[in-house]
PDB file of N, CA and C in Angstrom:
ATOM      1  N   UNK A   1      31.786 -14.566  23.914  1.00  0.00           N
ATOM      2  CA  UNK A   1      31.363 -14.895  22.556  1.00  0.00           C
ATOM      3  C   UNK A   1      32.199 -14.084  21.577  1.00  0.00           C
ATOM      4  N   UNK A   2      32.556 -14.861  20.222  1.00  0.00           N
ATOM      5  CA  UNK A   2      33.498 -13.694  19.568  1.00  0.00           C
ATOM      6  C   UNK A   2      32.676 -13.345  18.680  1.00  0.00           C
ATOM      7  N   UNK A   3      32.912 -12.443  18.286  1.00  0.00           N
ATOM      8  CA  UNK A   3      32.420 -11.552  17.495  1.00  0.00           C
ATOM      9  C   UNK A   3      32.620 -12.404  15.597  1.00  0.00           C
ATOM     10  N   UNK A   4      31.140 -11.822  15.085  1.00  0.00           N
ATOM     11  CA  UNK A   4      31.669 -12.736  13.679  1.00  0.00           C
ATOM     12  C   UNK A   4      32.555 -11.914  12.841  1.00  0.00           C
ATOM     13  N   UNK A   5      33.210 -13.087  12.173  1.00  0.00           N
ATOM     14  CA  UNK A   5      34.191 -12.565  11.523  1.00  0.00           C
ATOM     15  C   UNK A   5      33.610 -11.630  10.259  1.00  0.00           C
ATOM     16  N   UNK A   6      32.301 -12.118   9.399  1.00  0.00           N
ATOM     17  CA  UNK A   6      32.426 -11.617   8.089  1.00  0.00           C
ATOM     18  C   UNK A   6      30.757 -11.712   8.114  1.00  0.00           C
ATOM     19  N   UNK A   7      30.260 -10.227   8.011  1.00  0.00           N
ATOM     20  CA  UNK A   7      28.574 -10.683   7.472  1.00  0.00           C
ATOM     21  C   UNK A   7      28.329 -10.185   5.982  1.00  0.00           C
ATOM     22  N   UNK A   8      27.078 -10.703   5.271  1.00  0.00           N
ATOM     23  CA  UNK A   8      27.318 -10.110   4.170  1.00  0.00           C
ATOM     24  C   UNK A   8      25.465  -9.996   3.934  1.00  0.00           C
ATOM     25  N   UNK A   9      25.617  -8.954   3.527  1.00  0.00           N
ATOM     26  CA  UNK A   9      24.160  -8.415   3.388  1.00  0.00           C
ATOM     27  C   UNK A   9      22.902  -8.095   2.032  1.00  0.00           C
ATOM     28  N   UNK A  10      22.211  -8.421   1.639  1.00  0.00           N
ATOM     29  CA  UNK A  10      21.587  -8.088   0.537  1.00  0.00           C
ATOM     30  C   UNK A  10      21.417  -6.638   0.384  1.00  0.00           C
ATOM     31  N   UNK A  11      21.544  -5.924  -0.572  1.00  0.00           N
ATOM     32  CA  UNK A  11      21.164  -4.319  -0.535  1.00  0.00           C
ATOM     33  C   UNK A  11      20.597  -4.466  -1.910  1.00  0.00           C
ATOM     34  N   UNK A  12      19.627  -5.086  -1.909  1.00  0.00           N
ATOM     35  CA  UNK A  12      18.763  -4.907  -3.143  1.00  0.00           C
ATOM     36  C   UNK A  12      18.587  -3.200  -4.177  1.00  0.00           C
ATOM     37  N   UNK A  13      17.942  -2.715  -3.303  1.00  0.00           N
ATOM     38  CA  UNK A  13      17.703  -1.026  -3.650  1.00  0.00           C
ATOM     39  C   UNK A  13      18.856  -0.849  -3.546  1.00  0.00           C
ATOM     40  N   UNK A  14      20.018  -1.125  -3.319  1.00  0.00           N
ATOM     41  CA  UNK A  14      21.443  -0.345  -3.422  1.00  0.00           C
ATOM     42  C   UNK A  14      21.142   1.556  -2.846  1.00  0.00           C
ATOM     43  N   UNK A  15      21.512   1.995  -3.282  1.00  0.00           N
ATOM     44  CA  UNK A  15      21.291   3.373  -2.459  1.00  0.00           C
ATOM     45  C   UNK A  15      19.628   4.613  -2.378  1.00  0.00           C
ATOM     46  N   UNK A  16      18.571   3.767  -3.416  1.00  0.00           N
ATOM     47  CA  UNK A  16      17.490   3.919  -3.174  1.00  0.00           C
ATOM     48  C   UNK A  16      17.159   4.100  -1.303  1.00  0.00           C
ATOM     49  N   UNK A  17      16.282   5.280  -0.935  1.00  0.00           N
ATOM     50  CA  UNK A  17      15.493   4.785   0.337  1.00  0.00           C
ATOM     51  C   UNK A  17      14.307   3.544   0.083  1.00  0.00           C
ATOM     52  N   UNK A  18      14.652   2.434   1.081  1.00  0.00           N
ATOM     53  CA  UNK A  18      13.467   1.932   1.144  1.00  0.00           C
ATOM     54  C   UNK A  18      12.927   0.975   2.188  1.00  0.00           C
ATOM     55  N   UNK A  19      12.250   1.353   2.525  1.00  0.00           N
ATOM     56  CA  UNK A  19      11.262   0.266   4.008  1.00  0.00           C
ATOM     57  C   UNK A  19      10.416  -0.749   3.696  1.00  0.00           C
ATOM     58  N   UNK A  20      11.058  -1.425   2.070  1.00  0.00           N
ATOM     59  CA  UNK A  20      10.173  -2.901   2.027  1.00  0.00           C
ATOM     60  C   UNK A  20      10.962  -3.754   2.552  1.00  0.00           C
ATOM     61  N   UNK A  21      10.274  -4.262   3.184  1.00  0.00           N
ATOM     62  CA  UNK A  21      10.683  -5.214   3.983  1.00  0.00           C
ATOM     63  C   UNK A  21      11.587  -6.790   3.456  1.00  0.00           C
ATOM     64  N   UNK A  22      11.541  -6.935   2.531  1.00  0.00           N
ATOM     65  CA  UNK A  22      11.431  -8.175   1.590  1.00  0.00           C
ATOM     66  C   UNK A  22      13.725  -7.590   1.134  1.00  0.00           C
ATOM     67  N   UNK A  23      13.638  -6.610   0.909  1.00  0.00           N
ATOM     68  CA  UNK A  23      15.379  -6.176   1.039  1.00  0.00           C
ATOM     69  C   UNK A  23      15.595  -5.363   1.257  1.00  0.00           C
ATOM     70  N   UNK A  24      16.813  -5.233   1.201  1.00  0.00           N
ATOM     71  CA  UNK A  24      17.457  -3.408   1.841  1.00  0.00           C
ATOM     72  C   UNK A  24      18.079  -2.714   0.959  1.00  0.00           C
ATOM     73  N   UNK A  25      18.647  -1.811   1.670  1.00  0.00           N
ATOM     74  CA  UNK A  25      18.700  -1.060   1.202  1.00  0.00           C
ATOM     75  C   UNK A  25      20.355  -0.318   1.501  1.00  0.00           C
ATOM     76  N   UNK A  26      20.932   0.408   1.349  1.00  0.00           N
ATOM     77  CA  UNK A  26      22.681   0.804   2.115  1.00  0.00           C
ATOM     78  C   UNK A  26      22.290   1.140   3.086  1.00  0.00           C
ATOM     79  N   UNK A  27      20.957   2.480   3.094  1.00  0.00           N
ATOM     80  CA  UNK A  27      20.733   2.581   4.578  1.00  0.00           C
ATOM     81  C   UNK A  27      20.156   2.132   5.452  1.00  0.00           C
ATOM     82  N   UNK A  28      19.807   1.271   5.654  1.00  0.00           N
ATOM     83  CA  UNK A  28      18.999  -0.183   6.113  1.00  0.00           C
ATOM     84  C   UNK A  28      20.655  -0.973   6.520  1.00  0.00           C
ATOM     85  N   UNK A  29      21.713  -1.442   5.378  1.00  0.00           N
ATOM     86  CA  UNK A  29      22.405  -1.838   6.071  1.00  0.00           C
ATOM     87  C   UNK A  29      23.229  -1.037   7.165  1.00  0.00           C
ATOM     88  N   UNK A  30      23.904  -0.182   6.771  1.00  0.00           N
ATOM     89  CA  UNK A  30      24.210   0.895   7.852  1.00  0.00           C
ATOM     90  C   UNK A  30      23.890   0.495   9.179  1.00  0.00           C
ATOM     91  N   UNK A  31      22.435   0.618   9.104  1.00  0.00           N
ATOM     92  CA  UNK A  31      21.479   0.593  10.436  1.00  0.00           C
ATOM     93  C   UNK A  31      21.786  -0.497  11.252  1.00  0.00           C
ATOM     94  N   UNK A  32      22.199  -1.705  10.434  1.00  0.00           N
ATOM     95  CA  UNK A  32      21.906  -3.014  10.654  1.00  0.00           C
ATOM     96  C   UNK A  32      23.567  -3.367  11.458  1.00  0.00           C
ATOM     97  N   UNK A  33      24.484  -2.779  10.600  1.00  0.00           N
ATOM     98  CA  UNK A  33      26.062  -3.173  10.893  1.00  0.00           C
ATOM     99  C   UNK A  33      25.782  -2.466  12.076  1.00  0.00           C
ATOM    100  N   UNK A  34      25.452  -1.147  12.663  1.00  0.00           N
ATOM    101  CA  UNK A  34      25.081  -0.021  13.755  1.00  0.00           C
ATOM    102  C   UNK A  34      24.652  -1.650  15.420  1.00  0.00           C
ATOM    103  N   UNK A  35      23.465  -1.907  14.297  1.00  0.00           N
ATOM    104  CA  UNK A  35      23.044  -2.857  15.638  1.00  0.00           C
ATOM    105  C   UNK A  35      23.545  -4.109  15.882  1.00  0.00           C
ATOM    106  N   UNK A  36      24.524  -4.332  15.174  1.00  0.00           N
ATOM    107  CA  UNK A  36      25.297  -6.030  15.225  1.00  0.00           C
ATOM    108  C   UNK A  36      26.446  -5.722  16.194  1.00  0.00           C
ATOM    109  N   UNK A  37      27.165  -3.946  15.983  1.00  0.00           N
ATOM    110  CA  UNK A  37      27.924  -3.595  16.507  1.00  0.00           C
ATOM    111  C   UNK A  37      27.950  -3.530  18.082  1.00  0.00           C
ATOM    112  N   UNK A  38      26.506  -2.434  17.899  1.00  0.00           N
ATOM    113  CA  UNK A  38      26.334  -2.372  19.291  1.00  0.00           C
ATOM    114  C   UNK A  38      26.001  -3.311  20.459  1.00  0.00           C
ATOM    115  N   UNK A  39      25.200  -4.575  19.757  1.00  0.00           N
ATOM    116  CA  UNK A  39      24.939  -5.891  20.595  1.00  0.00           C
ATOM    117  C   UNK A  39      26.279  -6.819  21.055  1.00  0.00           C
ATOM    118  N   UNK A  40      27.343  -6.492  20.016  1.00  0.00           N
ATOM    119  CA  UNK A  40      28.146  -6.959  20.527  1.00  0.00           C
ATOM    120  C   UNK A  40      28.714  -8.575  19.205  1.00  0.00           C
ATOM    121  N   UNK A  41      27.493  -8.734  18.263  1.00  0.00           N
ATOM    122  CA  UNK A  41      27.552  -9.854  17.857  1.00  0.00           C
ATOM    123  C   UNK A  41      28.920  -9.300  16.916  1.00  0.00           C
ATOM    124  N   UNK A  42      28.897  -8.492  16.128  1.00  0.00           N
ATOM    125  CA  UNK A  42      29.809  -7.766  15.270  1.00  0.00           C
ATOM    126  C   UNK A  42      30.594  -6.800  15.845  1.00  0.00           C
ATOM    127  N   UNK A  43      31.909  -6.419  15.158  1.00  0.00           N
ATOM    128  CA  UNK A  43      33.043  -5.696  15.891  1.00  0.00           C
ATOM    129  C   UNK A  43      33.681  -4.819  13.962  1.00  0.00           C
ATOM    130  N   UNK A  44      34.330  -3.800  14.984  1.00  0.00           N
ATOM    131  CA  UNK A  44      34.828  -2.807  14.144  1.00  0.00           C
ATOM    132  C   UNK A  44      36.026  -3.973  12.790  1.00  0.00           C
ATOM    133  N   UNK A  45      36.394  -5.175  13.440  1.00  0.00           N
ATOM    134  CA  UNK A  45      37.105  -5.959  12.559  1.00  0.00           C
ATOM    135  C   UNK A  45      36.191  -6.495  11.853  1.00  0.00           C
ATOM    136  N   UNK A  46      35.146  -6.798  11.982  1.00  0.00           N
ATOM    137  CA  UNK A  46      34.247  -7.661  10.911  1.00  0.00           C
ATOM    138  C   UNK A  46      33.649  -7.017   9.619  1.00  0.00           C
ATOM    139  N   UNK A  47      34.245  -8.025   8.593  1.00  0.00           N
ATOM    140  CA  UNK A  47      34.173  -7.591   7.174  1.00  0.00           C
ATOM    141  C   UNK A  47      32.435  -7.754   6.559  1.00  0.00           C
ATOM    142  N   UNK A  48      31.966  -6.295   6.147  1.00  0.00           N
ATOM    143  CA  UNK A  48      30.798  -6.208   5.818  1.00  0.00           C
ATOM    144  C   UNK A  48      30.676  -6.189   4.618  1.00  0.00           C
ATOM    145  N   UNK A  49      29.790  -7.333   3.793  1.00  0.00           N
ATOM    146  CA  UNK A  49      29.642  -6.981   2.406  1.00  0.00           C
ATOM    147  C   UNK A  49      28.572  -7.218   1.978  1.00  0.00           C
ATOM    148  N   UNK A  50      28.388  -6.031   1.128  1.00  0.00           N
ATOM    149  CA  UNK A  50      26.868  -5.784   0.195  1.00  0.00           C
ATOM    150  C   UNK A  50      26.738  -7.030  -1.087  1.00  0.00           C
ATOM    151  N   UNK A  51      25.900  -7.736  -1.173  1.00  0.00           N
ATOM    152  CA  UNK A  51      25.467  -8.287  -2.199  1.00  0.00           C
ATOM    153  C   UNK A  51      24.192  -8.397  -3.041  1.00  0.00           C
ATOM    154  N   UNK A  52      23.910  -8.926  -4.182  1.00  0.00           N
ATOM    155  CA  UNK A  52      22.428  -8.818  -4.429  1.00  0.00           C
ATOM    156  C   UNK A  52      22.043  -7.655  -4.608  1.00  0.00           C
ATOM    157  N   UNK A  53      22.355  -6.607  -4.993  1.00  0.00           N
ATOM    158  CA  UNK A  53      21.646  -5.490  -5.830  1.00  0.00           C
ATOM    159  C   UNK A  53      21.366  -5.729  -7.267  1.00  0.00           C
ATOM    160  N   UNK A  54      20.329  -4.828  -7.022  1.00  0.00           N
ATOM    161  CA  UNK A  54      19.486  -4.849  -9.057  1.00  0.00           C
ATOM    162  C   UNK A  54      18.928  -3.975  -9.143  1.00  0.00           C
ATOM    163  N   UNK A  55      19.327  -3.927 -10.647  1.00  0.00           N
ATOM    164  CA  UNK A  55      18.392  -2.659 -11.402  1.00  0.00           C
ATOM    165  C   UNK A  55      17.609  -1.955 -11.078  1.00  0.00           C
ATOM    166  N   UNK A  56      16.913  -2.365 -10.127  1.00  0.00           N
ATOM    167  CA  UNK A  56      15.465  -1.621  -9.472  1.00  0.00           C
ATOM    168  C   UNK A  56      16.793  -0.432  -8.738  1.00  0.00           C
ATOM    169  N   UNK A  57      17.620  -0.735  -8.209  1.00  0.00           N
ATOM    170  CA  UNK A  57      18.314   0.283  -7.323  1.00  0.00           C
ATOM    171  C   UNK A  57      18.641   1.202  -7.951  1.00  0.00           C
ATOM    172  N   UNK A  58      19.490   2.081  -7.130  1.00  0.00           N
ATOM    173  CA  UNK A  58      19.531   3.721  -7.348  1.00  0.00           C
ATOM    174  C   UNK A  58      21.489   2.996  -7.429  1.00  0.00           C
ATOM    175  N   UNK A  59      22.225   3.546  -8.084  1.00  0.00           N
ATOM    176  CA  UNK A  59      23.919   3.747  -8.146  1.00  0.00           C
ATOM    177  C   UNK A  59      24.217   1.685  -7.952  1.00  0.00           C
ATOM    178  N   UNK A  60      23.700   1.290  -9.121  1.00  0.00           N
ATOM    179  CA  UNK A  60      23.929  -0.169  -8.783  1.00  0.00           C
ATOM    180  C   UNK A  60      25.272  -0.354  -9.933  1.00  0.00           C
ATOM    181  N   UNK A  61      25.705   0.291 -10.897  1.00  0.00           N
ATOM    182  CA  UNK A  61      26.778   0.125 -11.544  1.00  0.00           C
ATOM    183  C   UNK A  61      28.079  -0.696 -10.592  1.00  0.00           C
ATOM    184  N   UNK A  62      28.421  -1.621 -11.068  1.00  0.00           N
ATOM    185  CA  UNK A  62      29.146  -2.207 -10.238  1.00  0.00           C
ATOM    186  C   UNK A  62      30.596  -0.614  -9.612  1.00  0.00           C
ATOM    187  N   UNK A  63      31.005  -0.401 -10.716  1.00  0.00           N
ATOM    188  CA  UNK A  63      32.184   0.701 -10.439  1.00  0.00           C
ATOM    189  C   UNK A  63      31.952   1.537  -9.772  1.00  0.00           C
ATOM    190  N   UNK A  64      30.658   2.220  -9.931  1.00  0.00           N
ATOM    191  CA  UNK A  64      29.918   3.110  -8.853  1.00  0.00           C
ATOM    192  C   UNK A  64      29.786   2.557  -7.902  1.00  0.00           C
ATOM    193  N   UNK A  65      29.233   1.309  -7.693  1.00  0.00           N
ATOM    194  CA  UNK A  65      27.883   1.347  -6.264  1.00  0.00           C
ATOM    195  C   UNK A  65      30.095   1.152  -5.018  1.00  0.00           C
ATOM    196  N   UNK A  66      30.452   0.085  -5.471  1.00  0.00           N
ATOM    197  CA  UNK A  66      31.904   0.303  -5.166  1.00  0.00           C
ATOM    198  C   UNK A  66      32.092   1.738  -4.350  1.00  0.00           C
ATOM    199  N   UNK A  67      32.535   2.514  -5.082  1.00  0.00           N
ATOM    200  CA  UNK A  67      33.020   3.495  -4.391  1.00  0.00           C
ATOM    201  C   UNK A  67      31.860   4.293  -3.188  1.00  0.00           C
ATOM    202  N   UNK A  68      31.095   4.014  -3.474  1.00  0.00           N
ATOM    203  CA  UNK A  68      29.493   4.811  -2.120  1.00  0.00           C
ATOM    204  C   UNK A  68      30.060   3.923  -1.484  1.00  0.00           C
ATOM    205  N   UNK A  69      30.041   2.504  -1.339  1.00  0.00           N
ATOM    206  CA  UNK A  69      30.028   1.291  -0.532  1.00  0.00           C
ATOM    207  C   UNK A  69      31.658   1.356   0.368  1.00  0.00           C
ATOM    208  N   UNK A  70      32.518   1.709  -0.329  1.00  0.00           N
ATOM    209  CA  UNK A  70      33.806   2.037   0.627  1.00  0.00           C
ATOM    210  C   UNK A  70      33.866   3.178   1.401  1.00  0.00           C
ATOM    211  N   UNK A  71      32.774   3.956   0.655  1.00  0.00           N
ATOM    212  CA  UNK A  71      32.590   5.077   1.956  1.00  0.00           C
ATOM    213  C   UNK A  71      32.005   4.896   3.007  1.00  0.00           C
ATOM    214  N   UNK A  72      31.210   4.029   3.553  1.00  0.00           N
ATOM    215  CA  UNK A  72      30.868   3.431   4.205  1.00  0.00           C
ATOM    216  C   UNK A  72      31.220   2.131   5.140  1.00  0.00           C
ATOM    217  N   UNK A  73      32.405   1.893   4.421  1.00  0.00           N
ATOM    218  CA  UNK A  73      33.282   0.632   5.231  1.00  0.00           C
ATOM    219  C   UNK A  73      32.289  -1.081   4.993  1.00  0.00           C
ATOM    220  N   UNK A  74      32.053  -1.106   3.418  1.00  0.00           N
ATOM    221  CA  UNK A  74      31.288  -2.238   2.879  1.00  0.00           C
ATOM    222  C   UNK A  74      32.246  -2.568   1.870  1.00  0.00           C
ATOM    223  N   UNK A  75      32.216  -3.540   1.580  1.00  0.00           N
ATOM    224  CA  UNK A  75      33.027  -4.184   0.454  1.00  0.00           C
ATOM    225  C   UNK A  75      31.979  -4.710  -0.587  1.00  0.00           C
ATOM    226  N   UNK A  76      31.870  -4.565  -1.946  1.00  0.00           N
ATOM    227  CA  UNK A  76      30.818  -4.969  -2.689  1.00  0.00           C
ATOM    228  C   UNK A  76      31.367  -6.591  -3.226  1.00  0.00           C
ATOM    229  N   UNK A  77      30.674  -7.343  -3.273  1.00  0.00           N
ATOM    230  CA  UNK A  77      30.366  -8.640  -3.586  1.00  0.00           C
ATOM    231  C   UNK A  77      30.633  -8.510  -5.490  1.00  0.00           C
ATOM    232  N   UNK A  78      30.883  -9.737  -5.738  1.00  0.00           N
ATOM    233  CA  UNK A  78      31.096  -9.620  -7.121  1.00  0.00           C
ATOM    234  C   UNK A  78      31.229 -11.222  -7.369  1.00  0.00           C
ATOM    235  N   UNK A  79      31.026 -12.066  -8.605  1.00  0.00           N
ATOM    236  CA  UNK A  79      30.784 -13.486  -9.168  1.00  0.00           C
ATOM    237  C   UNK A  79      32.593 -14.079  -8.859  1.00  0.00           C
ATOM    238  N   UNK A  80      32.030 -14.954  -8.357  1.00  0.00           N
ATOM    239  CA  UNK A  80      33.606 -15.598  -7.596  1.00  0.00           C
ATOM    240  C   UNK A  80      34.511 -15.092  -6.172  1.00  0.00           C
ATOM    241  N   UNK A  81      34.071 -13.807  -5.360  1.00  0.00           N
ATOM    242  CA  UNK A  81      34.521 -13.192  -4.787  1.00  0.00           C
ATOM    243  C   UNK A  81      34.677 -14.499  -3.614  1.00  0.00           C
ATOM    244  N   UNK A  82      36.095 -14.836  -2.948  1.00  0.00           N
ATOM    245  CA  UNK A  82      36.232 -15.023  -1.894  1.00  0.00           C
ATOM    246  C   UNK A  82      36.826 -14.329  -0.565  1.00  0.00           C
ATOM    247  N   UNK A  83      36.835 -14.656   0.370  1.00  0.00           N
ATOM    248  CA  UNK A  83      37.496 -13.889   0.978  1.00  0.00           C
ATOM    249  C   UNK A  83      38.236 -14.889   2.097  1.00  0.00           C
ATOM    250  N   UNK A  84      39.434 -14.681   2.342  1.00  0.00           N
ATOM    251  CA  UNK A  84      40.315 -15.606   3.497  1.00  0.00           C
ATOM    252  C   UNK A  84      40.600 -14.763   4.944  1.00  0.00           C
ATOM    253  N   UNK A  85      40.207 -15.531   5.840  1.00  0.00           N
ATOM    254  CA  UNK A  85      40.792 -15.330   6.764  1.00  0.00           C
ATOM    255  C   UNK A  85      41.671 -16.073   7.793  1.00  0.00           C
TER     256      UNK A  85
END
């Protein structure tokens, strides 16, 4: 099975902690890229990107949340963003 090429994730709370269930959070995704990895469905090549954050979050400035999010090996989502492979 190959591995997917590109997942892309809601991080509502953006860098807020949070365990509602309803969205996530960075560290929630983290967790999540952790277990796609390890199952095998996802691979160190597959492009991860955060989308869907709001105000309610903690560092949601687009310019900010950006740079947390590349520290982490996420690419932030933005209006028109495509991506080719």
């Amino acid at each position: 099975q190959k591995p997917l090429d590109v997942v892309s994730f809601d991080c509502t709370e953006a860098c807020n902690h949070s365990t509602y269930i309803g969205h996530l959070c960075l560290e929630r995704c983290i967790a999540l890229r952790k277990k796609l990895i390890d199952e095998g469905i996802a691979c160190r090549n597959t492009t991860f990107v955060l989308n869907h954050f709001s105000h309610n979050g903690a560092n949601v400035i687009y310019d900010e949340f950006v740079k947390i999010a590349a520290e982490h090996d996420f690419l932030v989502s933005y209006d028109g963003m495509e991506l080719e492979f």
